[in-house]
PDB file of N, CA and C in Angstrom:
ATOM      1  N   UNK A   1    -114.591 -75.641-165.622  1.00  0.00           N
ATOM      2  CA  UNK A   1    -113.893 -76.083-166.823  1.00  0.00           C
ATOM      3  C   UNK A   1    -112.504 -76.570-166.440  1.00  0.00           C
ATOM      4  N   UNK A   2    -111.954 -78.313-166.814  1.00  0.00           N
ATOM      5  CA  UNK A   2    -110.899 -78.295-166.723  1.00  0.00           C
ATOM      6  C   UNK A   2    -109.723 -78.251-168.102  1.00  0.00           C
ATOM      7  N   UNK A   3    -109.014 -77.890-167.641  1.00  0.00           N
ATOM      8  CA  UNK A   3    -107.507 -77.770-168.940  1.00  0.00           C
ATOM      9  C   UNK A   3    -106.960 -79.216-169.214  1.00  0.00           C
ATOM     10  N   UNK A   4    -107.048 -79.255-169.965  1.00  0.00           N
ATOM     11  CA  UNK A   4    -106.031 -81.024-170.470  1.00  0.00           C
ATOM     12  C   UNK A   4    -104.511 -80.546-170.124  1.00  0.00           C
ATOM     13  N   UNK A   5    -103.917 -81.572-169.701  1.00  0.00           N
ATOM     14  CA  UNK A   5    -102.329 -81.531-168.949  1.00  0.00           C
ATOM     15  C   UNK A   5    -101.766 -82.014-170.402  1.00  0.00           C
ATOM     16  N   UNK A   6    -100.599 -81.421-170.645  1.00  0.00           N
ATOM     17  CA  UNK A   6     -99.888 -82.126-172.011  1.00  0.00           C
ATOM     18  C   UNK A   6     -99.850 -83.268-172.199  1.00  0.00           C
ATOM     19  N   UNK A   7     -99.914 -84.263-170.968  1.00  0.00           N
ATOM     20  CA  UNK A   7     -99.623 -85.416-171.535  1.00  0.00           C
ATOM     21  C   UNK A   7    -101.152 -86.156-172.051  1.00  0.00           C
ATOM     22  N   UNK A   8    -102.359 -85.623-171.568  1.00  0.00           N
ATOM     23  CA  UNK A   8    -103.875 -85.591-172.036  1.00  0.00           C
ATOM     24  C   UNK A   8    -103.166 -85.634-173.358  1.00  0.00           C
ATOM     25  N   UNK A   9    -103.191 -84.270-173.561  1.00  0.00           N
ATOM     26  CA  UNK A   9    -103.243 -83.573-175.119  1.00  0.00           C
ATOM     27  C   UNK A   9    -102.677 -84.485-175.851  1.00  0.00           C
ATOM     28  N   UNK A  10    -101.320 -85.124-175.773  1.00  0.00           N
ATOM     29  CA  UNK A  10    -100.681 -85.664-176.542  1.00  0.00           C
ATOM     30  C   UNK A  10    -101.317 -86.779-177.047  1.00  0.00           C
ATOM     31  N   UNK A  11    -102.155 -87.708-175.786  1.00  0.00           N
ATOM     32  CA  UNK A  11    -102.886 -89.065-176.074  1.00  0.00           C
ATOM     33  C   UNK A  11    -103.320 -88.751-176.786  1.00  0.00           C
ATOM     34  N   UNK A  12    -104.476 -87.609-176.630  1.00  0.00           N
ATOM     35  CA  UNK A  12    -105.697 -87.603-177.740  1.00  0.00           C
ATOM     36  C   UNK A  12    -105.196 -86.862-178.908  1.00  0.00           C
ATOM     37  N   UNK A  13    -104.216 -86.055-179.185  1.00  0.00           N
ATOM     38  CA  UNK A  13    -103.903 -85.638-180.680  1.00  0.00           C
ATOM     39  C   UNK A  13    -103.764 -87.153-181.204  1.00  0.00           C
ATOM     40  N   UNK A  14    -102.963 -88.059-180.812  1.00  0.00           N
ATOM     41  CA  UNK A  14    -102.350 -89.112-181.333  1.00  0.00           C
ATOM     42  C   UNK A  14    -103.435 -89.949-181.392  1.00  0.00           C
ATOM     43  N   UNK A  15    -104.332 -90.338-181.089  1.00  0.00           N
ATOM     44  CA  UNK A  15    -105.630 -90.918-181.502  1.00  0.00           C
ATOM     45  C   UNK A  15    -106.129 -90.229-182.428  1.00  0.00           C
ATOM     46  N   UNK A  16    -106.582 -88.622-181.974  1.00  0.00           N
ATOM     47  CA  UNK A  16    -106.912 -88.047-182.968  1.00  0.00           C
ATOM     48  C   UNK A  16    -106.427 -88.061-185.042  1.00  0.00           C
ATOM     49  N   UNK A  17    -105.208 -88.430-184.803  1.00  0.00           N
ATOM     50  CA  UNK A  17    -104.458 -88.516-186.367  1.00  0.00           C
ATOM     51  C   UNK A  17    -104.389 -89.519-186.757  1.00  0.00           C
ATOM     52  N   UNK A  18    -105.429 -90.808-185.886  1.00  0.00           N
ATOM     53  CA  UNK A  18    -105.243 -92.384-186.275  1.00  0.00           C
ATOM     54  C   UNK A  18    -106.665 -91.928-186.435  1.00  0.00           C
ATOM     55  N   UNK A  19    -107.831 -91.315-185.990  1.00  0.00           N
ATOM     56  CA  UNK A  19    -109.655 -91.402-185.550  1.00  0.00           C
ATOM     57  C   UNK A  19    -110.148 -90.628-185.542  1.00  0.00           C
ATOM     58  N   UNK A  20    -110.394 -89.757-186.082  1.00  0.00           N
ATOM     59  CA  UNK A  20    -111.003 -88.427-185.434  1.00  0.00           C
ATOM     60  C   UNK A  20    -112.115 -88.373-185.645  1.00  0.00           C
ATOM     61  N   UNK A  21    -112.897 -89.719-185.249  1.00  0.00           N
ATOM     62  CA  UNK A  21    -114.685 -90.302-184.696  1.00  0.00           C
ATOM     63  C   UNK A  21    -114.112 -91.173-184.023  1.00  0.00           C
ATOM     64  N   UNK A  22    -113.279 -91.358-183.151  1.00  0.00           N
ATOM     65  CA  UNK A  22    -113.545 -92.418-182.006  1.00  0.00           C
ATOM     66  C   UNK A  22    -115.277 -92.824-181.623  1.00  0.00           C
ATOM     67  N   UNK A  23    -115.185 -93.952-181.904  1.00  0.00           N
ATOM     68  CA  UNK A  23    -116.614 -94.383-181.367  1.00  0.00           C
ATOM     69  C   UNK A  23    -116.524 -94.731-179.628  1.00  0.00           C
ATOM     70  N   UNK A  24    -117.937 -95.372-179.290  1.00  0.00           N
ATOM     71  CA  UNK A  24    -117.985 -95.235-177.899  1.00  0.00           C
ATOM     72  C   UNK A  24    -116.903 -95.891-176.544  1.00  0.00           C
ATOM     73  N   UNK A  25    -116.370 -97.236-177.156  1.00  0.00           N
ATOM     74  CA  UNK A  25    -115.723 -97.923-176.819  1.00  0.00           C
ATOM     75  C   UNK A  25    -114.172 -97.332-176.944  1.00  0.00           C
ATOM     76  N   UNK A  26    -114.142 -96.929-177.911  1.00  0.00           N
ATOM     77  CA  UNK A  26    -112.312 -95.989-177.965  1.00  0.00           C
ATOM     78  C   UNK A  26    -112.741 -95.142-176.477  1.00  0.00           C
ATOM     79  N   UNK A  27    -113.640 -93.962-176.662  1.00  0.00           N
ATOM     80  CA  UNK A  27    -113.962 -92.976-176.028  1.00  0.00           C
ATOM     81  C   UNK A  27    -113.624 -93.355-174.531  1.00  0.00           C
ATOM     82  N   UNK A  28    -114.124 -94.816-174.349  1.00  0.00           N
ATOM     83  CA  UNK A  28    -114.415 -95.279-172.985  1.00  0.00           C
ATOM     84  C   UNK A  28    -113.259 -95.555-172.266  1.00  0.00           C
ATOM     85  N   UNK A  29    -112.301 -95.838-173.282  1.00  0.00           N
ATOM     86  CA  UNK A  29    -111.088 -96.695-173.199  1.00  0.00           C
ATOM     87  C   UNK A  29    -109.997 -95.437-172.548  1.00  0.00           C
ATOM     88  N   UNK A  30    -110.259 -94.258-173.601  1.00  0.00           N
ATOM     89  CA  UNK A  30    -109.817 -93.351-173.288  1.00  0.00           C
ATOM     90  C   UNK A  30    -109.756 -92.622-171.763  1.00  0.00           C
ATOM     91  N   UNK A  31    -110.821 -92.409-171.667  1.00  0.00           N
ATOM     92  CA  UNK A  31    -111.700 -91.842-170.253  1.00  0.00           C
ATOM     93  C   UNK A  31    -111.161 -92.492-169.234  1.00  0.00           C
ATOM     94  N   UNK A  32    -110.719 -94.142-169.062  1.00  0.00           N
ATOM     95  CA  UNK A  32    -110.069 -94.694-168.128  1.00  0.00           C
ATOM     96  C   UNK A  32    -108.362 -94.262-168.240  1.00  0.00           C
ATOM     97  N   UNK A  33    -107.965 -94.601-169.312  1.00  0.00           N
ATOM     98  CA  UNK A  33    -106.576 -94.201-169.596  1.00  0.00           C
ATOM     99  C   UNK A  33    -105.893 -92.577-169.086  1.00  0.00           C
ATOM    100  N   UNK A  34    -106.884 -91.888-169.122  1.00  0.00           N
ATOM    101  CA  UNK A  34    -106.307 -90.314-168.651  1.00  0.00           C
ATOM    102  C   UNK A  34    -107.134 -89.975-167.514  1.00  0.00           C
ATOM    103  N   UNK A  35    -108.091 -90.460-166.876  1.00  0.00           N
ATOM    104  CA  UNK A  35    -108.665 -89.983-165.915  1.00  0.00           C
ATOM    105  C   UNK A  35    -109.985 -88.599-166.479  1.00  0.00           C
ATOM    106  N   UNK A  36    -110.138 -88.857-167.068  1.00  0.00           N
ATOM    107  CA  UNK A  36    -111.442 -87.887-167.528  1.00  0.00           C
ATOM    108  C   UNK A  36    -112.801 -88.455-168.116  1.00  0.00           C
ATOM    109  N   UNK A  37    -113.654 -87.542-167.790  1.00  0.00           N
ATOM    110  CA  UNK A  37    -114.866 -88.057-168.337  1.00  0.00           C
ATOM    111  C   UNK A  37    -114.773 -88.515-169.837  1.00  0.00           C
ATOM    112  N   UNK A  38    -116.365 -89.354-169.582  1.00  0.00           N
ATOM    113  CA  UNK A  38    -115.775 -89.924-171.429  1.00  0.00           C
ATOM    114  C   UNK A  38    -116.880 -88.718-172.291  1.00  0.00           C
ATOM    115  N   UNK A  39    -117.757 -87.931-171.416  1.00  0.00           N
ATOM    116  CA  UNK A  39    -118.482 -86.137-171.893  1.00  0.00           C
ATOM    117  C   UNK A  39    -117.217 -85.449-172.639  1.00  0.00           C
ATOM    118  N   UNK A  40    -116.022 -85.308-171.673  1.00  0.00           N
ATOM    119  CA  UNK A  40    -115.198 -84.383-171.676  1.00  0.00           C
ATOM    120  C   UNK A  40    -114.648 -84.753-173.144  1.00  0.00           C
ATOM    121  N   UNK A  41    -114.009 -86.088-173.182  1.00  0.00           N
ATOM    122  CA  UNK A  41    -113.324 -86.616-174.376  1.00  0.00           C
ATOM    123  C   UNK A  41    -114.178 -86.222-175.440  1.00  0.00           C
ATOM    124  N   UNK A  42    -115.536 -86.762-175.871  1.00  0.00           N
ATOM    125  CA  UNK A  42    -116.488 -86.806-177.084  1.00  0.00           C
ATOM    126  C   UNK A  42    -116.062 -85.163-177.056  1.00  0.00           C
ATOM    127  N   UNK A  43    -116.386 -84.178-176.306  1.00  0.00           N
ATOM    128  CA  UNK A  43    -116.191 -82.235-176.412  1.00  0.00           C
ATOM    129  C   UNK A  43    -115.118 -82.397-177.250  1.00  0.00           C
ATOM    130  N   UNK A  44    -113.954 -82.787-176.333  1.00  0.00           N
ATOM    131  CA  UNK A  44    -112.731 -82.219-177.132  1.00  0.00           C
ATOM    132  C   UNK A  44    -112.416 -82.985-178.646  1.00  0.00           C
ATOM    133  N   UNK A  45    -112.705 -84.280-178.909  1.00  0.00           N
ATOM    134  CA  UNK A  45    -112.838 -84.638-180.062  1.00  0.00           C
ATOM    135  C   UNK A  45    -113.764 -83.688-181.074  1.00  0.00           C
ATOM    136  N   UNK A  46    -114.583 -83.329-180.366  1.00  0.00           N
ATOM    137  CA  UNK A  46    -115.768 -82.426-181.793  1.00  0.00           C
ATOM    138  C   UNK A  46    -115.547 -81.471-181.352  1.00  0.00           C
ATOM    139  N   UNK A  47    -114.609 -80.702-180.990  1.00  0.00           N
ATOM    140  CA  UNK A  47    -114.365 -79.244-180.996  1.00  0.00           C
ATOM    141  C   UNK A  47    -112.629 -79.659-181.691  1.00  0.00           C
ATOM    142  N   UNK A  48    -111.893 -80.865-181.721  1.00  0.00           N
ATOM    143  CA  UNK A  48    -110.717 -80.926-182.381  1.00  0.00           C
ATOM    144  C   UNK A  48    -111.263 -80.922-184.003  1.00  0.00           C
ATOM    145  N   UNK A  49    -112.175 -81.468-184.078  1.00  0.00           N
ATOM    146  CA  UNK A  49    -113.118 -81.698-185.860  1.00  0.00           C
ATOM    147  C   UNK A  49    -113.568 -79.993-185.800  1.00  0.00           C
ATOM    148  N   UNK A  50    -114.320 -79.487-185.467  1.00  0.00           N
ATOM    149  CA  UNK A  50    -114.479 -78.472-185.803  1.00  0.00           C
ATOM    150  C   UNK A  50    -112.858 -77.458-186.238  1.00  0.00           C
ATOM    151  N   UNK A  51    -112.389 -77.695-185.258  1.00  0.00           N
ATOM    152  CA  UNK A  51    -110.884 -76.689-185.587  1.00  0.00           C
ATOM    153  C   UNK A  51    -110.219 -77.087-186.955  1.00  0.00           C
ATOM    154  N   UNK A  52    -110.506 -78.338-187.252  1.00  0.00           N
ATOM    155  CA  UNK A  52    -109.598 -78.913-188.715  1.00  0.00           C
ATOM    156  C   UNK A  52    -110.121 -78.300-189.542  1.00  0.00           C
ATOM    157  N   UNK A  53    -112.140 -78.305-189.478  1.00  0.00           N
ATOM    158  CA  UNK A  53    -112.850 -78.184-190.855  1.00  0.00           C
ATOM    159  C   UNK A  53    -112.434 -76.431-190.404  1.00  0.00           C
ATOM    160  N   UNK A  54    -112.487 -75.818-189.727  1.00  0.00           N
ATOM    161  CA  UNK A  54    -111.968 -74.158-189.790  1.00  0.00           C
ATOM    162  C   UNK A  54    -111.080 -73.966-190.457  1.00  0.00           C
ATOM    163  N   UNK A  55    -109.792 -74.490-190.435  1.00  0.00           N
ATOM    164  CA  UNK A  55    -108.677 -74.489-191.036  1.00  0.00           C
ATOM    165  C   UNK A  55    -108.777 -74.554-192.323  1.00  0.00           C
ATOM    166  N   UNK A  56    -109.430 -75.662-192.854  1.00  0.00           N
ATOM    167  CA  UNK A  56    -109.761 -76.001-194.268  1.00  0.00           C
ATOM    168  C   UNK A  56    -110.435 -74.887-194.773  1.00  0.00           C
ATOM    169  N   UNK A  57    -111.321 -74.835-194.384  1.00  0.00           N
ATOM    170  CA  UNK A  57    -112.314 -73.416-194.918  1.00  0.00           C
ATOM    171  C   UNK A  57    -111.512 -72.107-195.118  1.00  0.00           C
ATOM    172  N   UNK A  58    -110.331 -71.686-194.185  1.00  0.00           N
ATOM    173  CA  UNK A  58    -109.386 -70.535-194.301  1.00  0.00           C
ATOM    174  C   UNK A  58    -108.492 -70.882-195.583  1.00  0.00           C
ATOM    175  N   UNK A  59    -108.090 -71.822-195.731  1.00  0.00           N
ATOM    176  CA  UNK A  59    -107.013 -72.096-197.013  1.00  0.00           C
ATOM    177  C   UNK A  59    -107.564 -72.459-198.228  1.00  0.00           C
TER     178      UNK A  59
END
């Protein structure tokens, strides 16, 4: 398992609050831009959607 480096994190929050379904081509775009798989990206996007709809459900 690797850890996203802050500056990861930051890209993809900030996509994330413009997309949070990047389709395949964002994904891809991504994957070159930070050096990570474009597996890894689609995970952390649908585990960032899961954490929102959690949140919602608590409040």
């Amino acid at each position: 398992r690797t850890r996203t480096t802050p500056e990861q994190l930051a890209v993809l929050e900030k996509t994330f609050s413009v997309n949070p379904s990047p389709n395949n081509r964002v994904r891809e775009q991504l994957s070159r831009e930070l050096g990570m798989s474009e597996r890894s990206i689609q995970i952390w996007f649908q585990n960032r959607r899961a954490k929102v709809k959690n949140i919602a459900k608590r409040s």
